[in-house]
N, C-alpha and C. Protein backbone atom coordinates (compact mmCIF):
# COMPACT_ATOMS: atom_id res chain seq x y z
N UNK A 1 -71.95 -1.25 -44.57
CA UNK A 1 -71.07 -2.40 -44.76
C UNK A 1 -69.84 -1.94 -45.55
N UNK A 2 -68.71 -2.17 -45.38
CA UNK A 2 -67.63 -2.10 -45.98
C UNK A 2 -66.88 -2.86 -46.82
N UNK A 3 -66.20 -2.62 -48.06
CA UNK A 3 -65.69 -2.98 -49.00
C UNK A 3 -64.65 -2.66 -49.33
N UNK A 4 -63.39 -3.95 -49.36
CA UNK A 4 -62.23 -2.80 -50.00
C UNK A 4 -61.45 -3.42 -51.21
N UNK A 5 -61.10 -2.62 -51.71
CA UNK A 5 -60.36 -3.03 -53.17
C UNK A 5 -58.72 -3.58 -52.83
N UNK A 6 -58.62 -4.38 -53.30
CA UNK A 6 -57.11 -5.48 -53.53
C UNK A 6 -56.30 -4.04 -53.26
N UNK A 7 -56.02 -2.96 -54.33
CA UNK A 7 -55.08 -1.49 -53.48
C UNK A 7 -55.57 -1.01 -52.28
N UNK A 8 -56.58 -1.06 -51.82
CA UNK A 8 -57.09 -0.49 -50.34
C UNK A 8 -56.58 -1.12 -49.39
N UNK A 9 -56.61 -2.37 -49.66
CA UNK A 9 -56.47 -3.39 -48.23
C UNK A 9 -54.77 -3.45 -48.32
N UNK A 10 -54.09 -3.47 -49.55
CA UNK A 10 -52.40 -3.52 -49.72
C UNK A 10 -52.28 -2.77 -48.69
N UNK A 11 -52.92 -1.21 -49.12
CA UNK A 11 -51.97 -0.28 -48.19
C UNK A 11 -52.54 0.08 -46.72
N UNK A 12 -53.62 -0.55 -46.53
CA UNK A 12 -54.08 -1.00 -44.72
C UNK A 12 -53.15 -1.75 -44.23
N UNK A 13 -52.86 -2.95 -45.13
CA UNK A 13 -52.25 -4.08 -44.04
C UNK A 13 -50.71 -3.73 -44.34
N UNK A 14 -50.35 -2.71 -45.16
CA UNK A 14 -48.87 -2.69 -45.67
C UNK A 14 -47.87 -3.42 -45.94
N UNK A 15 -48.91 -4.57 -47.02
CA UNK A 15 -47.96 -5.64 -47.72
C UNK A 15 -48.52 -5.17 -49.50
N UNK A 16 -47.68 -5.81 -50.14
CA UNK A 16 -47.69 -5.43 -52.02
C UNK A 16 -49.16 -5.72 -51.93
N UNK A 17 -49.43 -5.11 -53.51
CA UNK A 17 -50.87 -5.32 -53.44
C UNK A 17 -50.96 -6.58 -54.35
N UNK A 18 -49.80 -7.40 -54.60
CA UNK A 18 -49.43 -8.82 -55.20
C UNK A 18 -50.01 -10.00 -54.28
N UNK A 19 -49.20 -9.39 -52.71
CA UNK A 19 -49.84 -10.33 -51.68
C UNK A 19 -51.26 -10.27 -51.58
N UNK A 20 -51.91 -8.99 -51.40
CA UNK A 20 -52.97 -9.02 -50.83
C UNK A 20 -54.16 -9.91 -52.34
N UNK A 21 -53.55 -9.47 -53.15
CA UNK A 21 -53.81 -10.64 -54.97
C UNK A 21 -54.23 -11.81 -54.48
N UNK A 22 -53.37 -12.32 -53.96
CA UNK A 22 -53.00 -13.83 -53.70
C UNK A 22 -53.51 -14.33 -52.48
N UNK A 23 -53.80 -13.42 -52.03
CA UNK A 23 -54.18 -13.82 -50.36
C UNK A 23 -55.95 -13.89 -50.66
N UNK A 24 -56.61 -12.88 -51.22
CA UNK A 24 -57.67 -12.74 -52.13
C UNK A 24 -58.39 -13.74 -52.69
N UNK A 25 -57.60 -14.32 -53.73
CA UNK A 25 -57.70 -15.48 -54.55
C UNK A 25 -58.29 -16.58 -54.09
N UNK A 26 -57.63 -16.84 -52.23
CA UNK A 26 -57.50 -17.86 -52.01
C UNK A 26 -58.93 -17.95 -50.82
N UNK A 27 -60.02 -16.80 -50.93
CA UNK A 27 -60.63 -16.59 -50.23
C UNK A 27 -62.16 -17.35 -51.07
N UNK A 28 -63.21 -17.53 -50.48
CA UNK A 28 -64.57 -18.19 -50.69
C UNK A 28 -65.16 -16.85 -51.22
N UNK A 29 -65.74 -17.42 -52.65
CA UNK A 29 -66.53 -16.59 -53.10
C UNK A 29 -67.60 -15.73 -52.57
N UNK A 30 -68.31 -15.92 -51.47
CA UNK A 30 -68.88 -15.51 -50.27
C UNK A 30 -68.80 -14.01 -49.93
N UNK A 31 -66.87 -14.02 -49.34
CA UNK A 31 -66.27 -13.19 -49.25
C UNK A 31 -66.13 -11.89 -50.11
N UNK A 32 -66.65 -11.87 -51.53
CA UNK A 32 -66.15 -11.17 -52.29
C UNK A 32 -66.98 -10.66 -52.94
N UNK A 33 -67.72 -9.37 -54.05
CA UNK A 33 -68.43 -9.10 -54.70
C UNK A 33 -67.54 -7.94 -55.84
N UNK A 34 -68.40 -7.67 -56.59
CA UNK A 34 -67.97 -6.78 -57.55
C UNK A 34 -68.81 -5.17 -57.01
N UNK A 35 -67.51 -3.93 -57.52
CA UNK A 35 -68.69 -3.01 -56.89
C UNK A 35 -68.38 -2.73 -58.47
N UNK A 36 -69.24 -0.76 -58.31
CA UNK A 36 -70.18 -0.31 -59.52
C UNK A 36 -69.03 -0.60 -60.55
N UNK A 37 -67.56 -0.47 -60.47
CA UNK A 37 -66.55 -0.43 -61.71
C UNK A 37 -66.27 -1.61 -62.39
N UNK A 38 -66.95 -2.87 -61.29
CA UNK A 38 -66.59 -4.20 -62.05
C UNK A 38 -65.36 -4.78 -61.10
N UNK A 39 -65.05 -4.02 -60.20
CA UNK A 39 -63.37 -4.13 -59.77
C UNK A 39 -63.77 -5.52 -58.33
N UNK A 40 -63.20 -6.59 -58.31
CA UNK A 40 -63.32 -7.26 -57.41
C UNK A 40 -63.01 -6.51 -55.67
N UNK A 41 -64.03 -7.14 -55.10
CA UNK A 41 -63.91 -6.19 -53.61
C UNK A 41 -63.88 -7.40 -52.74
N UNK A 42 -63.52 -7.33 -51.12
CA UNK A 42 -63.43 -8.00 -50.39
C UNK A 42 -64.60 -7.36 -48.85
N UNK A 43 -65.80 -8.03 -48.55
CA UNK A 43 -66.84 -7.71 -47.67
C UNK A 43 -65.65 -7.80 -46.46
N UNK A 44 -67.11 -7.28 -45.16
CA UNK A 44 -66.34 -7.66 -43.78
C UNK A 44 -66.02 -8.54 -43.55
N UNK A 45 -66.50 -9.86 -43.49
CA UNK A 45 -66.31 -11.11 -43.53
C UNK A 45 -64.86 -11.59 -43.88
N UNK A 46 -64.40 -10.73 -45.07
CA UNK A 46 -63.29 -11.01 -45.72
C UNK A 46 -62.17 -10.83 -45.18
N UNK A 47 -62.49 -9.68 -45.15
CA UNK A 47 -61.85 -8.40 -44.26
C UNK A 47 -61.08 -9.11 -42.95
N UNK A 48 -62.18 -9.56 -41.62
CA UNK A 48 -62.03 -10.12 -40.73
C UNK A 48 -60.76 -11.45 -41.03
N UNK A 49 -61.08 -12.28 -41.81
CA UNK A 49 -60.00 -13.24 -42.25
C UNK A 49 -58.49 -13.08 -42.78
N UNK A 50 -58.38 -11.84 -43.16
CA UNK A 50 -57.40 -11.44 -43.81
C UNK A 50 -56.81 -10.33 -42.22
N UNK A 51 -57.44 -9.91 -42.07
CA UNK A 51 -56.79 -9.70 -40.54
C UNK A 51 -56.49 -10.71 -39.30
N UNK A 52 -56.93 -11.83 -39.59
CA UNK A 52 -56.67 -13.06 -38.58
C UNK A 52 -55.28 -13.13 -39.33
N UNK A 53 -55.10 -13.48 -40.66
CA UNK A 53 -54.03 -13.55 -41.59
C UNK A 53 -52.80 -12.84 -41.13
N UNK A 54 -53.25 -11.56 -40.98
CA UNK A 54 -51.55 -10.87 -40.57
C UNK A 54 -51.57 -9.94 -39.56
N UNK A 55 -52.32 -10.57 -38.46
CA UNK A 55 -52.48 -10.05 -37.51
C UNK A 55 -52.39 -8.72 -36.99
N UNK A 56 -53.09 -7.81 -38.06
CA UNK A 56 -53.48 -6.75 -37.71
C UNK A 56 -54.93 -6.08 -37.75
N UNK A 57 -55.41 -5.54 -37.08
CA UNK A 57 -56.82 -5.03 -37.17
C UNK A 57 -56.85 -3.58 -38.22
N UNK A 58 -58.47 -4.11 -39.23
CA UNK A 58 -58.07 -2.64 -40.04
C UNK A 58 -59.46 -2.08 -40.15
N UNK A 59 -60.60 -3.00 -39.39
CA UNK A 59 -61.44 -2.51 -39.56
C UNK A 59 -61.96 -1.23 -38.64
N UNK A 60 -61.49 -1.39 -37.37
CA UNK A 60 -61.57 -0.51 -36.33
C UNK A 60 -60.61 0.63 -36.43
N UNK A 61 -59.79 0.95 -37.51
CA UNK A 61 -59.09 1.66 -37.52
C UNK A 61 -59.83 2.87 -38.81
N UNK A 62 -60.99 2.20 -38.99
CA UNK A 62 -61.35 3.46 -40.32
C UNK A 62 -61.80 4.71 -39.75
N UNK A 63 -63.03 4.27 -38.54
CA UNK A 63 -63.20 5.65 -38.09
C UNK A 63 -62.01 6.26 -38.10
N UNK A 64 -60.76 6.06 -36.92
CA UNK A 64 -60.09 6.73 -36.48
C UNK A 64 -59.10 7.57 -37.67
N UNK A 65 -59.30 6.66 -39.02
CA UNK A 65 -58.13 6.87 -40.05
C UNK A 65 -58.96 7.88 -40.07
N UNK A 66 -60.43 7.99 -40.57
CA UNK A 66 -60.69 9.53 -41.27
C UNK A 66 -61.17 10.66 -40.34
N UNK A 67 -61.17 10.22 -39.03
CA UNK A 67 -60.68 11.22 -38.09
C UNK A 67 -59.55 12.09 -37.70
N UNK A 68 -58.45 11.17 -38.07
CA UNK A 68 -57.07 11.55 -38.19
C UNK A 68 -56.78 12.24 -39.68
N UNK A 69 -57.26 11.78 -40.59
CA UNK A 69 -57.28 12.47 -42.29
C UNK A 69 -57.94 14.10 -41.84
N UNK A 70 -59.31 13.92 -41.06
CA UNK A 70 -59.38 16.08 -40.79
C UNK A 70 -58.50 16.55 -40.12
N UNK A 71 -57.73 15.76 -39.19
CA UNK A 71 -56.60 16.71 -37.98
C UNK A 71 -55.46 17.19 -39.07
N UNK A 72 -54.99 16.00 -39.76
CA UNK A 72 -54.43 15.84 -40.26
C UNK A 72 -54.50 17.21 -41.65
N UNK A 73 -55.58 17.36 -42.32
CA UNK A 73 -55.95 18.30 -43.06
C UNK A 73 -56.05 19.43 -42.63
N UNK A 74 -56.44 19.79 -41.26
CA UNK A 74 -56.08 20.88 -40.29
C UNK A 74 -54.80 21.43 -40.09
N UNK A 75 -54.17 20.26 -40.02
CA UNK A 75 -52.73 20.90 -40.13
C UNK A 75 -52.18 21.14 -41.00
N UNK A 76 -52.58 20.38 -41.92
CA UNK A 76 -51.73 20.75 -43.27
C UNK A 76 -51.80 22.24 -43.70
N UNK A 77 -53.16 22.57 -43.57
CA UNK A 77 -53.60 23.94 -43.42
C UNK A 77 -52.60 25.20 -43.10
N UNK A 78 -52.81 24.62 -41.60
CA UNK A 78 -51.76 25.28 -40.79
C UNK A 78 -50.37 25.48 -41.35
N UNK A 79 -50.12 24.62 -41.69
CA UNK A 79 -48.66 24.38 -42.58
C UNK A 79 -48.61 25.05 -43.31
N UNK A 80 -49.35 25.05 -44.20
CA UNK A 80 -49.43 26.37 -45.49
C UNK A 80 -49.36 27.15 -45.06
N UNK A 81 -49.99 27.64 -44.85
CA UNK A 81 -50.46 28.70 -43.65
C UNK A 81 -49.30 29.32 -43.10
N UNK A 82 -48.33 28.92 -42.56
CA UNK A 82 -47.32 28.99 -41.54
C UNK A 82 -45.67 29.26 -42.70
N UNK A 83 -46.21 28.18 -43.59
CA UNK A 83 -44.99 28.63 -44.44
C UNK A 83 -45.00 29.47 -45.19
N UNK A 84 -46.33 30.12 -45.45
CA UNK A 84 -46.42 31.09 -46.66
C UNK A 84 -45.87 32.72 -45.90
N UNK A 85 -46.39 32.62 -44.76
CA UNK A 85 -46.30 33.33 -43.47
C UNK A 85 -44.74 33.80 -43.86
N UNK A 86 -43.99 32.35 -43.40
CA UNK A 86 -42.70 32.28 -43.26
C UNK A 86 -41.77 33.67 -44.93
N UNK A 87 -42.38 32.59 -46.11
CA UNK A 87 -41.95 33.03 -46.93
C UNK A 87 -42.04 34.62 -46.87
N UNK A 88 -43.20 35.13 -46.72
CA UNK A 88 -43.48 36.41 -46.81
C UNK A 88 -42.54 37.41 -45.90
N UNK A 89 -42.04 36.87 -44.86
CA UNK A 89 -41.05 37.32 -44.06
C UNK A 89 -39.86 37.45 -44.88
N UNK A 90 -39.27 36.33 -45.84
CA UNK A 90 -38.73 36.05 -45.92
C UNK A 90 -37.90 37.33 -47.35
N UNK A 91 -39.23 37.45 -48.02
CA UNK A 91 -39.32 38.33 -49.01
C UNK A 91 -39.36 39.64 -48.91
N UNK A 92 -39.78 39.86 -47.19
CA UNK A 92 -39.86 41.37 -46.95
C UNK A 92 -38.12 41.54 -46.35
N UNK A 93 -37.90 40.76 -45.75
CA UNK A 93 -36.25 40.65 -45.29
C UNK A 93 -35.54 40.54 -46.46
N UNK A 94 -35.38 40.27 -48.25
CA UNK A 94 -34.51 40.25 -48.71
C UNK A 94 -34.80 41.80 -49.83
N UNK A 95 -36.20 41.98 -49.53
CA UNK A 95 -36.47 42.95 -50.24
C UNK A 95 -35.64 44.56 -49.60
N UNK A 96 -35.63 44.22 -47.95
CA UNK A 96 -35.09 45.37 -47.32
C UNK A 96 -33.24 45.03 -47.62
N UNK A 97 -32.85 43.84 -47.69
CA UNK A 97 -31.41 44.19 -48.21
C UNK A 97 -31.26 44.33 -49.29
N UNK A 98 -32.29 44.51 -50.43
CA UNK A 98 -31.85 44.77 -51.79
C UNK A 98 -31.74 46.19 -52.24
N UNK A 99 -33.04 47.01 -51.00
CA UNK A 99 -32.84 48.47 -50.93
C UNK A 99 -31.44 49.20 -50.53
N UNK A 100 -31.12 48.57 -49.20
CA UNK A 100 -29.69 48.45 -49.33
C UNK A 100 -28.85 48.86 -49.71
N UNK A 101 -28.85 47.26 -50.63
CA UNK A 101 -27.74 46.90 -51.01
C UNK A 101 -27.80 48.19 -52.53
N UNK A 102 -28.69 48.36 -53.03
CA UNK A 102 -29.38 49.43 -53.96
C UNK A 102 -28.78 50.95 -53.55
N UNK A 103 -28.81 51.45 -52.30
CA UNK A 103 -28.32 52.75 -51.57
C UNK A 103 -26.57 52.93 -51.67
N UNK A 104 -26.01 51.34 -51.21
CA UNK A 104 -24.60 51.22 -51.15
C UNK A 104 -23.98 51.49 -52.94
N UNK A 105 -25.04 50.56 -54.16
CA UNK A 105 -23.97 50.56 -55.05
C UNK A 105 -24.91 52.48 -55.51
N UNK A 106 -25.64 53.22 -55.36
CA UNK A 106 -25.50 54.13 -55.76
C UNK A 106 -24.09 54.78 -55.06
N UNK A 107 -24.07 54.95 -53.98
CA UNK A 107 -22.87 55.48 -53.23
C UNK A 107 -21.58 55.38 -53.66
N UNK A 108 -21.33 54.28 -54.42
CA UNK A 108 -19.70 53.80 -54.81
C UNK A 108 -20.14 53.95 -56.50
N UNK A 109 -21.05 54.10 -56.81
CA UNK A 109 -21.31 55.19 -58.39
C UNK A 109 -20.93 56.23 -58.37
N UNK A 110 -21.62 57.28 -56.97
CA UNK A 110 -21.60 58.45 -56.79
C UNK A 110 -19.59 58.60 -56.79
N UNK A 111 -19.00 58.09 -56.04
CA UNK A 111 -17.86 58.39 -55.65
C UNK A 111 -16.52 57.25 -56.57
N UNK A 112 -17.05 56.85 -57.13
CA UNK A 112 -16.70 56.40 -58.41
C UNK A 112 -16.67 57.58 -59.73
N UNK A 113 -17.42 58.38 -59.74
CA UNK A 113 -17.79 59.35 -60.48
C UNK A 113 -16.77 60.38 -60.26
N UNK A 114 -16.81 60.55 -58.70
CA UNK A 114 -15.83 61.81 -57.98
C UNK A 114 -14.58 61.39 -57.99
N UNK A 115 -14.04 59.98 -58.43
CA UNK A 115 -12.72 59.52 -58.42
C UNK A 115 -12.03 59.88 -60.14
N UNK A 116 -13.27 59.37 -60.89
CA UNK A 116 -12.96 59.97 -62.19
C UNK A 116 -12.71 60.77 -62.88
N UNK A 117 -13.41 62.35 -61.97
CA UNK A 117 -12.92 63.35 -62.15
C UNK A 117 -11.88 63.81 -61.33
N UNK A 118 -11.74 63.59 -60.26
CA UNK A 118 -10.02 63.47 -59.91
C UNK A 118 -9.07 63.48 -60.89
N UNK A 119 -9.11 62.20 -61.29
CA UNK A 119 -8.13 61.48 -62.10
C UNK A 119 -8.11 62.51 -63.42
N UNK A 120 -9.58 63.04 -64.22
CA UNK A 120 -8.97 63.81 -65.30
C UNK A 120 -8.36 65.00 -64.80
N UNK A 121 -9.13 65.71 -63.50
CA UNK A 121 -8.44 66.97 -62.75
C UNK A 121 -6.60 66.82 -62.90
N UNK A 122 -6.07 65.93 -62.37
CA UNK A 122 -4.99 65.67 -62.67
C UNK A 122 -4.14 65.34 -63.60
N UNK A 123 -4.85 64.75 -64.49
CA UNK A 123 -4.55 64.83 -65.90
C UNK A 123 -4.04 65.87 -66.33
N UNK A 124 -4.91 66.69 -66.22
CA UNK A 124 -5.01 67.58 -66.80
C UNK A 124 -4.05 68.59 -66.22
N UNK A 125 -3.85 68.70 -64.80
CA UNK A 125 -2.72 69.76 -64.91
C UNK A 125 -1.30 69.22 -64.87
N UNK A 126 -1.06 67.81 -65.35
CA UNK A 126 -0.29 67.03 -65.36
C UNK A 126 0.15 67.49 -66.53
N UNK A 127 -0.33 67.45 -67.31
CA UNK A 127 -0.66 67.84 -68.92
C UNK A 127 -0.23 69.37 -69.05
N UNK A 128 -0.84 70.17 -68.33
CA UNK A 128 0.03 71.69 -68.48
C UNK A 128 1.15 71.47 -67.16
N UNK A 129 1.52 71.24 -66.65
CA UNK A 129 2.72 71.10 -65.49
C UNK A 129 4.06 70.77 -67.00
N UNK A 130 3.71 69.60 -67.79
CA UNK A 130 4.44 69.31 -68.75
C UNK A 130 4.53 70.36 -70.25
N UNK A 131 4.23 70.66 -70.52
CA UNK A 131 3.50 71.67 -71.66
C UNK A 131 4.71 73.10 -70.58
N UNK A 132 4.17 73.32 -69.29
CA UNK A 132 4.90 74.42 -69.06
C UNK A 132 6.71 74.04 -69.15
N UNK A 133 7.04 73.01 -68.53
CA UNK A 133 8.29 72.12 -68.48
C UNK A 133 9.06 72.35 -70.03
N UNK A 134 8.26 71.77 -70.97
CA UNK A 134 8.80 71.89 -72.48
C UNK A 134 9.01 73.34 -72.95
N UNK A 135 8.08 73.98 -72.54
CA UNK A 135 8.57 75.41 -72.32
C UNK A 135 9.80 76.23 -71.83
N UNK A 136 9.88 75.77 -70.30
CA UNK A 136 10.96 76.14 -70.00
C UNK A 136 12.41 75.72 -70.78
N UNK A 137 11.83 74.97 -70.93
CA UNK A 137 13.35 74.01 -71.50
C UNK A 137 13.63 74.56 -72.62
N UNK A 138 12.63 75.23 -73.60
CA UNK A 138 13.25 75.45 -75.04
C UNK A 138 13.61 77.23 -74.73
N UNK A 139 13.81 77.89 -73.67
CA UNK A 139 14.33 79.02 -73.32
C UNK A 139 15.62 78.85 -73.09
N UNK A 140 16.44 79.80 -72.85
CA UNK A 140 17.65 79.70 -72.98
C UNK A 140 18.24 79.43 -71.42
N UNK A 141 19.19 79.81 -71.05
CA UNK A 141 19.86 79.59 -69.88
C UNK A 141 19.62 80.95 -69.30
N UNK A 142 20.00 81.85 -69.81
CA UNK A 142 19.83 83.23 -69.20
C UNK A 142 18.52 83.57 -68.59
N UNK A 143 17.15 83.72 -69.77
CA UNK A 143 16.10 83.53 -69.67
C UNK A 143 15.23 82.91 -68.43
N UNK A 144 15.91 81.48 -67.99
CA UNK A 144 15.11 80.88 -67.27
C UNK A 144 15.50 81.51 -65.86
N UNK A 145 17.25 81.83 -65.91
CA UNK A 145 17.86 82.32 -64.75
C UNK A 145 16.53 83.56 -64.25
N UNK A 146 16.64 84.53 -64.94
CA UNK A 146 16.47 85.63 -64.50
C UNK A 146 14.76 85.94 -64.92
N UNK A 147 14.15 85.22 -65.72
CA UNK A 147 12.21 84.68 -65.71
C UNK A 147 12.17 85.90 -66.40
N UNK A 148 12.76 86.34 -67.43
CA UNK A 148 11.75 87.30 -68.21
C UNK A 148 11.17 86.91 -69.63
């Protein structure tokens, strides 16, 4: 025999569980018992009336609800299942561009490195190119003419 609580039947018939309060209330004690928590319940009997009420059927729908609750849990399954799947793809694909991307910035280190020593290479004979220049210059005229 079946029993459902004032929130059970709200969200069967998918009205507030204020209405289903009130709709309750207005039912023959008959209809109604207390289960183990004390919590007012509504029998089949009840049940049946309150579905004449808003013209929907909810009793024939339990099998099918917790038939549909395992498919339903089956898939959810699946779902996990499918997205974790997903993710893991997802992690091996960003893990391979981080290697990458890891290969590229060694490369522009490496030649970042080779640009730097360029730059002092040149410095540096920039540095004696001038050094020789100040040289020449503090020789005389004759001197530079003829390089001895």
């Amino acid at each position: 025999m079946t029993s459902n609580t004032v929130t059970e039947l709200a969200e069967a018939f998918g009205v507030t569980r204020q209405a289903i309060n009130n709709r309750v209330k207005k039912l023959e004690e008959e209809y109604l018992s207390k289960n183990d928590r004390g919590v007012t319940v509504v029998n089949e009997a009840g049940i049946e009336i309150l579905e004449q009420h808003y013209g929907k059927k909810i009793l024939e729908l339990e099998p099918d609800i917790k038939k549909n609750s395992q498919v339903e849990q089956v898939d959810f399954e699946q779902l996990i299942t499918q997205l974790l799947a997903d993710k893991n793809l997802e992690i091996a694909r960003l893990s391979e561009q981080i290697s990458i991307k890891d290969g590229q910035i060694a490369e522009k280190d490496k030649q970042l490195d080779q640009q730097q020593q360029l730059t002092a290479k040149a410095l540096t004979e920039r540095e004696q190119t001038l050094i020789e220049l100040a040289d020449e210059k503090s020789k005389g005229f004759f001197t530079r003419l003829f390089k001895k």
